[in-house]
N, C-alpha and C. Protein backbone atom coordinates (compact mmCIF):
# COMPACT_ATOMS: atom_id res chain seq x y z
N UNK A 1 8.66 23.56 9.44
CA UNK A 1 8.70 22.28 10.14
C UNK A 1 10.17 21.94 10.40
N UNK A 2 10.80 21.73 11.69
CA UNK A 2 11.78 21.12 11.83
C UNK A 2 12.44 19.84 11.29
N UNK A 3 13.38 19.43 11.21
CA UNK A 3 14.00 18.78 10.69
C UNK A 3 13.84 17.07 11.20
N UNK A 4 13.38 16.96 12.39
CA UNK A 4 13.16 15.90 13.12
C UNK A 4 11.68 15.52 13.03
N UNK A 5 10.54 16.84 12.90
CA UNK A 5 9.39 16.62 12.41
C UNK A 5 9.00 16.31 11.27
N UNK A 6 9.68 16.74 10.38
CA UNK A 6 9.68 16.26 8.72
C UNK A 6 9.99 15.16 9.04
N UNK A 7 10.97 13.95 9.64
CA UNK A 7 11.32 12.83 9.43
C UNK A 7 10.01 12.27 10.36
N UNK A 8 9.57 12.56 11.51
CA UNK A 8 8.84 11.78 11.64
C UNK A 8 7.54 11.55 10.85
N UNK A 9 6.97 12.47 10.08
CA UNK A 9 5.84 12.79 9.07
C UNK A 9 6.42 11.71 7.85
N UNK A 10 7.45 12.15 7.68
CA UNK A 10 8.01 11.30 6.18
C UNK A 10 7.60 9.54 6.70
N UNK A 11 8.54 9.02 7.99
CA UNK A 11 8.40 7.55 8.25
C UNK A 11 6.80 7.48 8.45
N UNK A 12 5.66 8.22 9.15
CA UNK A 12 4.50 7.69 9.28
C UNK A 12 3.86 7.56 7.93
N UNK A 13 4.04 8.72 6.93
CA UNK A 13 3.61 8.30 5.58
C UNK A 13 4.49 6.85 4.56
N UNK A 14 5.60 6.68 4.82
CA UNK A 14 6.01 5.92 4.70
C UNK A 14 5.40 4.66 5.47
N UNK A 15 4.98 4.28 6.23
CA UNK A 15 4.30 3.11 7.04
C UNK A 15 2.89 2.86 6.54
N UNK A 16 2.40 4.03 6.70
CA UNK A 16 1.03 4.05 6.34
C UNK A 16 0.66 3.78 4.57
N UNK A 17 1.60 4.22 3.83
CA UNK A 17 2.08 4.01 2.55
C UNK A 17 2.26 2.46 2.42
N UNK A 18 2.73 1.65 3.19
CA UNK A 18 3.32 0.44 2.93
C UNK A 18 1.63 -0.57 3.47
N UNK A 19 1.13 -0.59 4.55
CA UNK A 19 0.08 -1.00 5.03
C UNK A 19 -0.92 -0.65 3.89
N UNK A 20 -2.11 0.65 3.02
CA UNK A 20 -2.18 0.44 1.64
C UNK A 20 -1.87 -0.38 0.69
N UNK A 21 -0.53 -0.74 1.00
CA UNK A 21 0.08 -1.70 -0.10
C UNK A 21 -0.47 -3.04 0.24
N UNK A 22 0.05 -3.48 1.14
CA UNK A 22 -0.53 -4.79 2.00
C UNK A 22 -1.93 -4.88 1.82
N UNK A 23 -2.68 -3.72 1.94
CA UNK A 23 -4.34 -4.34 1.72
C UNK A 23 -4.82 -3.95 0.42
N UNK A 24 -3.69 -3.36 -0.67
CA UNK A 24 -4.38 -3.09 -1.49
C UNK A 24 -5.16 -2.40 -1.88
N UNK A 25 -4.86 -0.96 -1.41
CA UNK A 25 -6.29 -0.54 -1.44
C UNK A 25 -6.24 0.43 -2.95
N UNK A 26 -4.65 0.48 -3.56
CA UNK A 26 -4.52 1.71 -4.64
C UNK A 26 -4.37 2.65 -4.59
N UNK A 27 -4.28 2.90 -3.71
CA UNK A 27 -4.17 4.35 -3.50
C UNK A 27 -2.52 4.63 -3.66
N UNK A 28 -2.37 5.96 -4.10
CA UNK A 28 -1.19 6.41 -4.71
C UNK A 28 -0.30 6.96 -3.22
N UNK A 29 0.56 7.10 -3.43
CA UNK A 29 1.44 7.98 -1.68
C UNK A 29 0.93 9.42 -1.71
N UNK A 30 0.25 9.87 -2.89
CA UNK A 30 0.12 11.74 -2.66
C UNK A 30 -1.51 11.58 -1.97
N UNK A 31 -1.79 10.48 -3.27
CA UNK A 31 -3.69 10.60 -2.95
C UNK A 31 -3.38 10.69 -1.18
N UNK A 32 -3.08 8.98 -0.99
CA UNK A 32 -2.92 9.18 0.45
C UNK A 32 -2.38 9.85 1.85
N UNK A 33 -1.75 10.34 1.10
CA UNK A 33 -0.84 11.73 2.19
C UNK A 33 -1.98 12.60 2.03
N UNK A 34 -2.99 12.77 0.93
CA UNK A 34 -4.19 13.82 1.29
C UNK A 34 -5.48 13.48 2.29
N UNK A 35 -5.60 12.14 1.88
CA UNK A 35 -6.68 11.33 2.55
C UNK A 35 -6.35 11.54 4.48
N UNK A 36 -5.06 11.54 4.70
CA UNK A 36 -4.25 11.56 6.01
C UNK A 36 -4.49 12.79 6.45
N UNK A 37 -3.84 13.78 5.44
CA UNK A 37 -4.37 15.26 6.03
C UNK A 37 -5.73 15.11 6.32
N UNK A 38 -6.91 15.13 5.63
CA UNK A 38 -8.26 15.35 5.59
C UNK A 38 -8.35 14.55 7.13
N UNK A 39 -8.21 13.63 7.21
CA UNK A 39 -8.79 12.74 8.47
C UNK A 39 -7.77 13.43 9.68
N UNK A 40 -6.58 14.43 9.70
CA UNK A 40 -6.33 15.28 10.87
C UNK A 40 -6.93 16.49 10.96
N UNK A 41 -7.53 16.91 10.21
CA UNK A 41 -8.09 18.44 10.02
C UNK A 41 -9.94 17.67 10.37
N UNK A 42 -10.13 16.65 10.86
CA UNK A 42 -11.24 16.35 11.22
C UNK A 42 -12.08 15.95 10.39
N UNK A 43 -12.02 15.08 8.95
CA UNK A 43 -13.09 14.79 8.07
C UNK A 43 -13.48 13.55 8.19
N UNK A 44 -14.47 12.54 8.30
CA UNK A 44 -14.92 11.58 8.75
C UNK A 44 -14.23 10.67 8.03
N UNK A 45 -13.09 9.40 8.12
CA UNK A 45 -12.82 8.63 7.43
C UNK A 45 -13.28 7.85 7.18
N UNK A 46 -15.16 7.25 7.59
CA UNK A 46 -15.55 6.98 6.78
C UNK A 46 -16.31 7.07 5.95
N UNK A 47 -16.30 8.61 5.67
CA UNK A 47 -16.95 9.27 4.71
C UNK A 47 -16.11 9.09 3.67
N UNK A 48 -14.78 9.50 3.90
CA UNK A 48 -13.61 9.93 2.81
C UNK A 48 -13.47 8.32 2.23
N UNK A 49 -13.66 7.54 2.83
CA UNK A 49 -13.50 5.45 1.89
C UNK A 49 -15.02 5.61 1.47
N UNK A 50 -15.91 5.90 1.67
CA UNK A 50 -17.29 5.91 1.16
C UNK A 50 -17.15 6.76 -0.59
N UNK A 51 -16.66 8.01 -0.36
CA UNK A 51 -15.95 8.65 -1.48
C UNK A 51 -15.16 7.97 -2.49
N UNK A 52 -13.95 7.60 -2.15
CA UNK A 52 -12.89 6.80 -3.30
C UNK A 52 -13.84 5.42 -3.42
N UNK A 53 -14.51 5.00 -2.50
CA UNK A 53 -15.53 3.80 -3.32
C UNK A 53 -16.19 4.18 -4.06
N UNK A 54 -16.94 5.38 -4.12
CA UNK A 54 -17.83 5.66 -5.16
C UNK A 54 -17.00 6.04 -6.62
N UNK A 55 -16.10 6.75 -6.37
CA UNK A 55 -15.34 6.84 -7.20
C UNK A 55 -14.87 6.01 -8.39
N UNK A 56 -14.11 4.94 -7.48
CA UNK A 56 -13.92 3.87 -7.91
C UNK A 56 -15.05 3.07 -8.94
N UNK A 57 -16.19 3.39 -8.56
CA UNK A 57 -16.99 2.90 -8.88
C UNK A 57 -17.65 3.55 -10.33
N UNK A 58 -17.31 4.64 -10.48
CA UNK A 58 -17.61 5.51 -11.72
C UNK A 58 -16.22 5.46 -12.43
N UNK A 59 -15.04 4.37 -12.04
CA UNK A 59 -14.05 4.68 -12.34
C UNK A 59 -13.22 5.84 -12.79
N UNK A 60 -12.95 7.15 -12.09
CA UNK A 60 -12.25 8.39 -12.17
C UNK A 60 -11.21 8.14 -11.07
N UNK A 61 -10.34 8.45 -11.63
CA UNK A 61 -8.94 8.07 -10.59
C UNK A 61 -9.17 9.33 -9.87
N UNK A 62 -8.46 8.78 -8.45
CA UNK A 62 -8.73 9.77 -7.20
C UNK A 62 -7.92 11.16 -7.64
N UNK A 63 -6.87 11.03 -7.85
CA UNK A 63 -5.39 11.99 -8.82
C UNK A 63 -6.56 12.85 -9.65
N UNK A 64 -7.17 12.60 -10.17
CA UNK A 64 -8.50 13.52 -11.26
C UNK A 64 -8.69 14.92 -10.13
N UNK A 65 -8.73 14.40 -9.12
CA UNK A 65 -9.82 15.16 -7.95
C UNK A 65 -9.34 16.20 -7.11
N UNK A 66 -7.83 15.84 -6.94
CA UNK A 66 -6.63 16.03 -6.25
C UNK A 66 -5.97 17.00 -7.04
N UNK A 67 -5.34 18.50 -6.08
CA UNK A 67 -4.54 19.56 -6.78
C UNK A 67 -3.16 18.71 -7.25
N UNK A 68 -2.36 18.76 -7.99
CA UNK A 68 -1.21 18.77 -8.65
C UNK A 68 -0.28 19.07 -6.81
N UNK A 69 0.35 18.25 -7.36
CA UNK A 69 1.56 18.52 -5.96
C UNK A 69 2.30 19.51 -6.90
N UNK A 70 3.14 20.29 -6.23
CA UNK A 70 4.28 21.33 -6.67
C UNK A 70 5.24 20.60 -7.19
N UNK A 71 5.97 21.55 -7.91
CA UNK A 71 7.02 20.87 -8.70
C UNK A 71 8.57 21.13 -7.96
C-alpha cells in the first residue's frame, strides 16, 4: 500500500473510530477496523450489528472472536 493510501485508510478509520465513540456503540478501533473490512469484502452490515448484539447479549467481548492483531 502506498504511502498516501495508508493515510487515507488510517484518517477514515480514524473518523469512523470517532463517530462509534459519539454513538457509543463500544466497539474497540481493531474490533472495528474488522467489522469495516467485513462490510468491504461484501458481508451484510446488518447481519454483522445483529452479531455483536447477540453477543453482547451473552456478554463475550467481540476481541474473544477476533484473531490477535500482530505484534
Amino acid at each position: 500500500m502506498d504511502p498516501e493510501a495508508a493515510r487515507s485508510a488510517r484518517e477514515s478509520l480514524d473518523l469512523a473510530f470517532h463517530m462509534s465513540n459519539i454513538l457509543d456503540t463500544g466497539l474497540d478501533r481493531h474490533a472495528l477496523s474488522i467489522l469495516i473490512a467485513l462490510c468491504d469484502l461484501g458481508v451484510n452490515p446488518e447481519a454483522l450489528a445483529a452479531i455483536v448484539k447477540e453477543l453482547r447479549k451473552e456478554r463475550l467481548p467481540l476481541s474473544s472472536l477476533l484473531p490477535t492483531p500482530p505484534s
